[in-house]
N, C-alpha and C. Protein backbone atom coordinates (compact mmCIF):
# COMPACT_ATOMS: atom_id res chain seq x y z
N UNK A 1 4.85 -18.67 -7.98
CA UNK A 1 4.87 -17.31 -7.47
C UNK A 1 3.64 -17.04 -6.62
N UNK A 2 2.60 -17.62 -7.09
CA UNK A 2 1.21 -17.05 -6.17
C UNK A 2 1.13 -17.54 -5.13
N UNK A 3 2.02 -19.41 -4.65
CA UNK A 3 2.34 -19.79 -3.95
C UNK A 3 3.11 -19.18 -2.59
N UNK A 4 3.71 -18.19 -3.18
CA UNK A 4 4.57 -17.92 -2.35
C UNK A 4 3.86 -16.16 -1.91
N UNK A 5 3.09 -15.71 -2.61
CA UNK A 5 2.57 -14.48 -1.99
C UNK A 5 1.03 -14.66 -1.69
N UNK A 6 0.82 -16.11 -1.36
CA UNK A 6 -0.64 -16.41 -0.87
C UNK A 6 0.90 -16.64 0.45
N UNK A 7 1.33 -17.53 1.09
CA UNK A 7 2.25 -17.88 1.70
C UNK A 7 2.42 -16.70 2.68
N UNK A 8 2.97 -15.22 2.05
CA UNK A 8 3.98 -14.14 2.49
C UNK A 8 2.96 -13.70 3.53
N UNK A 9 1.55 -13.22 2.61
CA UNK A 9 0.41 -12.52 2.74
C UNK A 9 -0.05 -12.71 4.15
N UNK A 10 0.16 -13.90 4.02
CA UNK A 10 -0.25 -14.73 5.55
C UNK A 10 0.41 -14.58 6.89
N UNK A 11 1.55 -13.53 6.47
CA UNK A 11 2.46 -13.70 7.75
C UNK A 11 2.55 -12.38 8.67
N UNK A 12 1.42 -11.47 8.25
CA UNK A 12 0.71 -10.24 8.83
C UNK A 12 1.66 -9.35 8.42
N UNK A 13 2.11 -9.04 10.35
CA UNK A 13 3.31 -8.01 10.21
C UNK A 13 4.64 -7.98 9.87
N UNK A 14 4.99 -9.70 10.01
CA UNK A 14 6.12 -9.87 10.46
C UNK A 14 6.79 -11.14 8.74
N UNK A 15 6.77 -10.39 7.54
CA UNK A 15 7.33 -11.33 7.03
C UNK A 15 8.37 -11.62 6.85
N UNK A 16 9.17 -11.17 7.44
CA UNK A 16 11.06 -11.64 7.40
C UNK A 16 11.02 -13.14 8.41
N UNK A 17 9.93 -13.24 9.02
CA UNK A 17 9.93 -14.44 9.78
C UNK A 17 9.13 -15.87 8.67
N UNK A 18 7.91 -15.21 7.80
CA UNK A 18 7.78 -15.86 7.28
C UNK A 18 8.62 -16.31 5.70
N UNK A 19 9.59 -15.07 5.14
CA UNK A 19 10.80 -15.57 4.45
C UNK A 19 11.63 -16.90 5.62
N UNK A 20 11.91 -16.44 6.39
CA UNK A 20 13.13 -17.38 7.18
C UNK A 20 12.37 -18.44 7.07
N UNK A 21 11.05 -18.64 6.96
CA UNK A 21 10.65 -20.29 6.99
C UNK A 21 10.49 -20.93 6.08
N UNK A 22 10.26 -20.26 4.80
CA UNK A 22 9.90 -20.67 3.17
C UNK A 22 11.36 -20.90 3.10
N UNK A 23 12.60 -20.27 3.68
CA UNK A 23 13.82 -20.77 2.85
C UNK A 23 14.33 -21.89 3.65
N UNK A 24 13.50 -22.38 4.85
CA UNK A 24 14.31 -23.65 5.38
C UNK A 24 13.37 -24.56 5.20
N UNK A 25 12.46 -24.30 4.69
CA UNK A 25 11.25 -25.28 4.04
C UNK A 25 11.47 -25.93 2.64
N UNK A 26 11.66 -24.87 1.62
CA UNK A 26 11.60 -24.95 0.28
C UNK A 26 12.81 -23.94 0.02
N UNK A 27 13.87 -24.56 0.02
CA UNK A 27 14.89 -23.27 -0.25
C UNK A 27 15.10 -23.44 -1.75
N UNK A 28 15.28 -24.40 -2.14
CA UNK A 28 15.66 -24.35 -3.50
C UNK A 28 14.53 -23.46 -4.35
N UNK A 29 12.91 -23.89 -4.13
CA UNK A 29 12.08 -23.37 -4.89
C UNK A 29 11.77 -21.86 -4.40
N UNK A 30 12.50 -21.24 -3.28
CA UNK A 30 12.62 -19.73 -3.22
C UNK A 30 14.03 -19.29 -4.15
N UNK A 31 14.63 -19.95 -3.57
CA UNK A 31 16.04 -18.99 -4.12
C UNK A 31 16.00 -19.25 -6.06
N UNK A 32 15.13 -20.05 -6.15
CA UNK A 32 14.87 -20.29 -7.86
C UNK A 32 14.01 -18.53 -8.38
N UNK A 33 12.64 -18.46 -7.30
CA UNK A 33 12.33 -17.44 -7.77
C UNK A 33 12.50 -16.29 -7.07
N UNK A 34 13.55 -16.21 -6.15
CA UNK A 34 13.64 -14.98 -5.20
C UNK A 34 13.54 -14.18 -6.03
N UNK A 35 14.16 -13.20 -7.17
CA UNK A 35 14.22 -12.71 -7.70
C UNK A 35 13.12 -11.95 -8.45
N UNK A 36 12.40 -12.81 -9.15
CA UNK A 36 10.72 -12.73 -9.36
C UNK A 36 10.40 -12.15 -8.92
N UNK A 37 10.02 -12.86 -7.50
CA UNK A 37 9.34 -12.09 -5.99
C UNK A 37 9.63 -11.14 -5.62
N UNK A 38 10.80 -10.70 -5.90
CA UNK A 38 11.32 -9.36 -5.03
C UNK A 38 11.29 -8.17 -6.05
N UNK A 39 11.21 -8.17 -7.24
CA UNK A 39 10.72 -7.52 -8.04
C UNK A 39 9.58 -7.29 -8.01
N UNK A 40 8.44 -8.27 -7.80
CA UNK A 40 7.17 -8.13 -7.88
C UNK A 40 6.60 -7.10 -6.88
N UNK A 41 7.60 -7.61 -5.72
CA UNK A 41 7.06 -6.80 -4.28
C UNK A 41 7.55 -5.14 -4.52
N UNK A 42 8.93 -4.91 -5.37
CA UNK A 42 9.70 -3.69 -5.58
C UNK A 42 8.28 -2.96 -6.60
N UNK A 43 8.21 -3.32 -7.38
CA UNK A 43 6.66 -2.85 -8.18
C UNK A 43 5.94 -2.27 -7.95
N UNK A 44 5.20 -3.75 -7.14
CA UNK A 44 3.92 -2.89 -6.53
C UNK A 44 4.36 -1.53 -5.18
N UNK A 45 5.36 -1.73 -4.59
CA UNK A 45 5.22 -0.57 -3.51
C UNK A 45 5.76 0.89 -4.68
N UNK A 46 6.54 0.15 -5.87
CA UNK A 46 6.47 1.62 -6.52
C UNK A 46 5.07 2.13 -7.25
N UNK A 47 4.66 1.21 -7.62
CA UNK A 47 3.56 1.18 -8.32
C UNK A 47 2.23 2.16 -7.27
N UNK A 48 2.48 1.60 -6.28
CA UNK A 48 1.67 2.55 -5.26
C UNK A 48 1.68 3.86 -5.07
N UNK A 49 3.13 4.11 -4.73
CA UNK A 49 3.83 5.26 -4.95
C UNK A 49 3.39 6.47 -5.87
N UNK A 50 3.98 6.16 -6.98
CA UNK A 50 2.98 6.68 -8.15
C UNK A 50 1.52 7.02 -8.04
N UNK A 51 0.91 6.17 -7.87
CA UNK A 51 -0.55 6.38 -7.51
C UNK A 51 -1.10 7.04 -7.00
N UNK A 52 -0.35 7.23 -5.75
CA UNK A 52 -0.99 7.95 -4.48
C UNK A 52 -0.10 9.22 -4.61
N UNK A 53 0.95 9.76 -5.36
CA UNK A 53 1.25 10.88 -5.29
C UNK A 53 0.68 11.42 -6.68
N UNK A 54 0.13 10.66 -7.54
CA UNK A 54 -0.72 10.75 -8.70
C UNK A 54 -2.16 11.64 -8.12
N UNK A 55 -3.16 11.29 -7.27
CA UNK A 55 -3.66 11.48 -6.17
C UNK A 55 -3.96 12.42 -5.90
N UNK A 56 -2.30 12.91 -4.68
CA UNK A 56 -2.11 14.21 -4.62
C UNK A 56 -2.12 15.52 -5.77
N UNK A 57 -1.54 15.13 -6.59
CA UNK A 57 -1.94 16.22 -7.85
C UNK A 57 -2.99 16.76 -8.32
N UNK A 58 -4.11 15.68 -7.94
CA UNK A 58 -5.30 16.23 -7.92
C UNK A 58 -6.02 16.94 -7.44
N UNK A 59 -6.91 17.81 -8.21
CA UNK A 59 -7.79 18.83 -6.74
C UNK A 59 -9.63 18.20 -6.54
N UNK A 60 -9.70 17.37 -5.77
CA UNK A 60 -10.72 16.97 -5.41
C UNK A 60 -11.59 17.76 -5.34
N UNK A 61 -12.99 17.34 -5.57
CA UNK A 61 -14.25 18.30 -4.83
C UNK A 61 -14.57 17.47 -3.67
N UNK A 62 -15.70 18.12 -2.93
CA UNK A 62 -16.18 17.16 -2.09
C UNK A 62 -17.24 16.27 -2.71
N UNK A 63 -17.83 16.72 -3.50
CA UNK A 63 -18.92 15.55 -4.23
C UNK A 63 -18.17 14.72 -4.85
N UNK A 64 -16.67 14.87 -5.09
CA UNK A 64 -15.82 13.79 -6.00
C UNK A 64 -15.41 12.70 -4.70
N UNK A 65 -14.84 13.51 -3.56
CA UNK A 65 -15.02 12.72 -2.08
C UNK A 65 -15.68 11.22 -1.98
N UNK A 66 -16.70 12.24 -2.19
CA UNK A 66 -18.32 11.28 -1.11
C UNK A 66 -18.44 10.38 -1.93
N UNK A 67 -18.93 10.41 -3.48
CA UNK A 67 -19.27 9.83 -4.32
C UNK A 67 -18.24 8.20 -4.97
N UNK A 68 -16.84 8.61 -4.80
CA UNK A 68 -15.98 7.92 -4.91
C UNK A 68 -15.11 7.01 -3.76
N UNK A 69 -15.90 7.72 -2.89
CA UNK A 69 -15.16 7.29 -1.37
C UNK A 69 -13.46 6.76 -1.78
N UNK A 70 -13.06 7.64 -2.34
CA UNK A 70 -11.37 7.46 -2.24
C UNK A 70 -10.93 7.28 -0.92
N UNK A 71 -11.14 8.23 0.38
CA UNK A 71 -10.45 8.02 1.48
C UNK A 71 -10.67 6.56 2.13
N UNK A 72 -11.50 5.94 1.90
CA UNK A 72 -12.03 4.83 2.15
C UNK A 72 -10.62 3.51 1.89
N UNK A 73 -10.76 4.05 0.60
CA UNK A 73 -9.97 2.77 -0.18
C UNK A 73 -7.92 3.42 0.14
N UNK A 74 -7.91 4.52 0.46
CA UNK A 74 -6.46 5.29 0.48
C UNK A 74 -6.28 4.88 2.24
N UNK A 75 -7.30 5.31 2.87
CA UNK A 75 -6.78 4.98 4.19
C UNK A 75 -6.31 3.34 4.69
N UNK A 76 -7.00 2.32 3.75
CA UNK A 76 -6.39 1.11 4.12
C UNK A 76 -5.19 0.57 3.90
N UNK A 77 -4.08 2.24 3.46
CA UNK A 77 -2.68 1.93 3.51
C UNK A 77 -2.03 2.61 4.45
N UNK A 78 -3.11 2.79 5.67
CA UNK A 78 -2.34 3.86 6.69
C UNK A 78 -1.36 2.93 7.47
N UNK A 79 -1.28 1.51 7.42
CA UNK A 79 -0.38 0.78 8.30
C UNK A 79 0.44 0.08 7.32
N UNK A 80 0.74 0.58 6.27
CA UNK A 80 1.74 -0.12 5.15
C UNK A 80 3.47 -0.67 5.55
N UNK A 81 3.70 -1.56 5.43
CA UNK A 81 5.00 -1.23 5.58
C UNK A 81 5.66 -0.30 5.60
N UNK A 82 5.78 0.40 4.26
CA UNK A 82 6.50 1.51 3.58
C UNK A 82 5.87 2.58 5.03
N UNK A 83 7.54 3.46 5.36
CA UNK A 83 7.01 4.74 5.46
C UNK A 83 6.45 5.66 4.78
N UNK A 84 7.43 5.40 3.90
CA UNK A 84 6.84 6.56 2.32
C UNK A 84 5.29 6.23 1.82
N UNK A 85 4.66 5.05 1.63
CA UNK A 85 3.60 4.72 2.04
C UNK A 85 2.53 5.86 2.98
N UNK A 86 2.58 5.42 4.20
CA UNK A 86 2.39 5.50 5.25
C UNK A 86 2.20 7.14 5.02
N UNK A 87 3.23 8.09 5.42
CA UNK A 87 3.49 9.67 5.06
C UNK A 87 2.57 9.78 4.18
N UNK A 88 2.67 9.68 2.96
CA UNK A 88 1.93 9.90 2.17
C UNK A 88 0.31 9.75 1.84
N UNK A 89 -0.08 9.09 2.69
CA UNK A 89 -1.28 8.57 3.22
C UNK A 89 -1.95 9.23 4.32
N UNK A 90 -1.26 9.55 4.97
CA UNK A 90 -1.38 10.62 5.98
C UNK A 90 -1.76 11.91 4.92
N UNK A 91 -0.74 12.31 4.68
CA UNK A 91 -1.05 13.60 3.28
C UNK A 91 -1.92 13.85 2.97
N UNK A 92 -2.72 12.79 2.29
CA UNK A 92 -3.69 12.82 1.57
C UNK A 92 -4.79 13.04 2.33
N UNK A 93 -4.87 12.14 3.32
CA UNK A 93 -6.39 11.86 3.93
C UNK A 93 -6.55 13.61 4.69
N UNK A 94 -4.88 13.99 5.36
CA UNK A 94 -5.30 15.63 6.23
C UNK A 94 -5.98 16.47 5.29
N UNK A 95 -5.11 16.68 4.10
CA UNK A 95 -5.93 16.99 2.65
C UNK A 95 -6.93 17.19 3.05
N UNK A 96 -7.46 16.04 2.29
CA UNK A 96 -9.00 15.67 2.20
C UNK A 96 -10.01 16.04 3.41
N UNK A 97 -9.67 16.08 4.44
CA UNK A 97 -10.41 16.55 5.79
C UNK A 97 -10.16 17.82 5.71
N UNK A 98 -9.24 18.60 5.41
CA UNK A 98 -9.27 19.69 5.20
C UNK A 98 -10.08 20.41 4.03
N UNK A 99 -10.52 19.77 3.03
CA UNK A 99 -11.44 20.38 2.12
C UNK A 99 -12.93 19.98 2.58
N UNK A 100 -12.85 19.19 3.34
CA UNK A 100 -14.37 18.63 4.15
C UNK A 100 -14.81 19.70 4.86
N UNK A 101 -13.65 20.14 6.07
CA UNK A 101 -14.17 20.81 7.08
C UNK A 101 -14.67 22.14 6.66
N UNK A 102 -13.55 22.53 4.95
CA UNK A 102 -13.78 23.98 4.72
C UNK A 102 -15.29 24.09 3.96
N UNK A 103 -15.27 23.15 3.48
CA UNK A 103 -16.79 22.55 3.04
C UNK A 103 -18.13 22.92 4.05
N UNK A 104 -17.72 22.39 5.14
CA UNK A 104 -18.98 22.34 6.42
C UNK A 104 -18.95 23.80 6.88
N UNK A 105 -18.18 24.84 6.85
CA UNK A 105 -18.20 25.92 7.82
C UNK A 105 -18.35 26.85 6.64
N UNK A 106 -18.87 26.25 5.12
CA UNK A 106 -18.98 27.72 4.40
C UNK A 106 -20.43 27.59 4.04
């Protein structure tokens, strides 16, 4: 399995190109764990999901901001696959600039 998502990881934007090559490479040892894998991948983007609308529920300060640099670590899913991802990431960070700015002008 790690084989194959050290493998995926590697294929930037475009991994339906790097599936098409693992299954004419090693088809047997994909289609053994396709399944695995595609669960694993179904997971984590729910698993994210959760998280980041976990997130949103929260009411930040700005010293919770700065101190934690959340936007830091949230914005490096602004180019996610996922739209829902993506949207939601957006969300957050306008959020968050929005309690910044109201921050600076009071």
């Amino acid at each position: 399995m790690d084989y194959w998502l050290f493998f995926f990881r590697g294929a930037g934007d475009n991994i339906f190109d790097a599936i098409a090559v693992a299954a004419s490479d090693h088809p047997a040892a994909l289609r053994s764990r396709r399944d695995a894998f595609a669960q694993r991948l179904y997971m984590s983007e729910a698993t994210l999901l959760e998280l980041l609308r976990s997130l949103q529920q929260l009411e930040l300060t700005v010293d919770t901001l700065m101190v934690t640099a959340i936007g830091k670590a949230v914005s490096s899913y602004r180019k996610h696959n996922s739209n829902q991802i993506r949207h939601l990431v957006q969300l957050l960070i306008e959020g968050w600039k929005r309690i910044l700015d109201e921050w600076m002008s009071s």
